[in-house]
C-alpha atoms as a PDB file:
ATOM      1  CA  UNK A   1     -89.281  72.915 243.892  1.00  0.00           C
ATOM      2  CA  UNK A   2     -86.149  74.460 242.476  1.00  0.00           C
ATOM      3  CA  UNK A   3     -83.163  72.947 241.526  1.00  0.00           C
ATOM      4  CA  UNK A   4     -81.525  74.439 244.904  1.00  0.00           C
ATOM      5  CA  UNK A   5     -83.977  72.373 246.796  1.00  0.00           C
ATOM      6  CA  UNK A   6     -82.364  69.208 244.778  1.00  0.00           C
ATOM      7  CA  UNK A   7     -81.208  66.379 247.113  1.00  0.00           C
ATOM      8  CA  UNK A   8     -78.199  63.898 246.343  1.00  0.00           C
ATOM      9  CA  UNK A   9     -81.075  61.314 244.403  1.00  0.00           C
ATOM     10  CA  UNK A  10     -82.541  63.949 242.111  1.00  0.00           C
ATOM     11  CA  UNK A  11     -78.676  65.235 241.403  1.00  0.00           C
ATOM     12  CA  UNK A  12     -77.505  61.283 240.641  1.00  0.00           C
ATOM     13  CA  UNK A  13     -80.863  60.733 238.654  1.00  0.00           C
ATOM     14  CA  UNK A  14     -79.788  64.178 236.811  1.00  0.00           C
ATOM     15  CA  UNK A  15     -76.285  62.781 236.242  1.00  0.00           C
ATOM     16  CA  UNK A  16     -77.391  59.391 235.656  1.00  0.00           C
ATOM     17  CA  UNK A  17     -79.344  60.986 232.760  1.00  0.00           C
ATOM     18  CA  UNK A  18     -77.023  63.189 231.428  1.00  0.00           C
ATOM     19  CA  UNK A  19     -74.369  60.314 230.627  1.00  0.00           C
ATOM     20  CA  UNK A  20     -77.144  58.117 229.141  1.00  0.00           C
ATOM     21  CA  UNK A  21     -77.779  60.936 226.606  1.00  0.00           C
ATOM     22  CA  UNK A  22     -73.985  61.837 225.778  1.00  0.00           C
ATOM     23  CA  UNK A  23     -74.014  57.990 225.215  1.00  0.00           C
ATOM     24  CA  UNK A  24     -76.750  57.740 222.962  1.00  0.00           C
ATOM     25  CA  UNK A  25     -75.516  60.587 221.393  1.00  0.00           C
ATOM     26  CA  UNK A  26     -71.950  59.561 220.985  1.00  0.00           C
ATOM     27  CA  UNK A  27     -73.686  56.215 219.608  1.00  0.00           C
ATOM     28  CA  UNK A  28     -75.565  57.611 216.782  1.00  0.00           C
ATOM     29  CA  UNK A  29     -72.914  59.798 216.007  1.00  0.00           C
ATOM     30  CA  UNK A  30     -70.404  57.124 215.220  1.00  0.00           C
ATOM     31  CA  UNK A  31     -73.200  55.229 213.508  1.00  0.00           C
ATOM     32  CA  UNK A  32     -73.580  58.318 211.088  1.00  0.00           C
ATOM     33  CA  UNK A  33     -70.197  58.832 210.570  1.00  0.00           C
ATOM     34  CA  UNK A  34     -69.446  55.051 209.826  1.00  0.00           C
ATOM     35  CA  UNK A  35     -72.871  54.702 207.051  1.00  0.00           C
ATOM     36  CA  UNK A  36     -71.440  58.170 205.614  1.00  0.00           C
ATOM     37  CA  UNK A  37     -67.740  56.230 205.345  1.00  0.00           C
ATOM     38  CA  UNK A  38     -69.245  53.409 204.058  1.00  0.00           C
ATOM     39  CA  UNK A  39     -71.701  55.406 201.639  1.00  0.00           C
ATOM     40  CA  UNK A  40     -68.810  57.367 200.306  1.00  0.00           C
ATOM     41  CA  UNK A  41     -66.557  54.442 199.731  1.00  0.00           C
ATOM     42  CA  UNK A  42     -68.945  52.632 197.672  1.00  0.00           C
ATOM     43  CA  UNK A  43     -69.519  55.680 195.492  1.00  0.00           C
ATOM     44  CA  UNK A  44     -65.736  55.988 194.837  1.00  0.00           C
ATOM     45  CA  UNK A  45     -65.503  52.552 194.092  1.00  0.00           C
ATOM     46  CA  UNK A  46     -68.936  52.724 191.631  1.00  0.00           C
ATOM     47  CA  UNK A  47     -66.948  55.704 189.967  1.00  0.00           C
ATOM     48  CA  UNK A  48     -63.400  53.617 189.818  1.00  0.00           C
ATOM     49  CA  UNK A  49     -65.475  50.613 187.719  1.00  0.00           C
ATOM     50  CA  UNK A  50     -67.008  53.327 185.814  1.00  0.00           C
ATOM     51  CA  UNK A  51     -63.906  54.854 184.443  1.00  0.00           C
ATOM     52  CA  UNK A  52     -62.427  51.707 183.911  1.00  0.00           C
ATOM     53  CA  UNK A  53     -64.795  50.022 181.430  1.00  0.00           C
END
């Protein structure tokens, strides 16, 4: 069974599929970028309290 032999529920289970992954994708991404904000402010900070003692 190809994908030309695909009928409209294996096309909505493929599209159904496909938006859960660019949402889980888009969710971990933001996750990362947010720890690596967070990560990177608290080094600057660590360095600011260094400098000033």
């Amino acid at each position: 069974m190809g994908i030309a032999d695909w009928g409209a529920v294996e096309w909505g289970l493929f599209a159904f599929n496909l938006a859960a992954v660019a949402l889980i994708i888009w969710a971990i991404r933001k996750k990362i970028v947010s720890k690596l904000s967070e990560v990177e402010e608290r080094h600057n900070r660590s360095t600011e309290r260094r400098k000033s003692e």
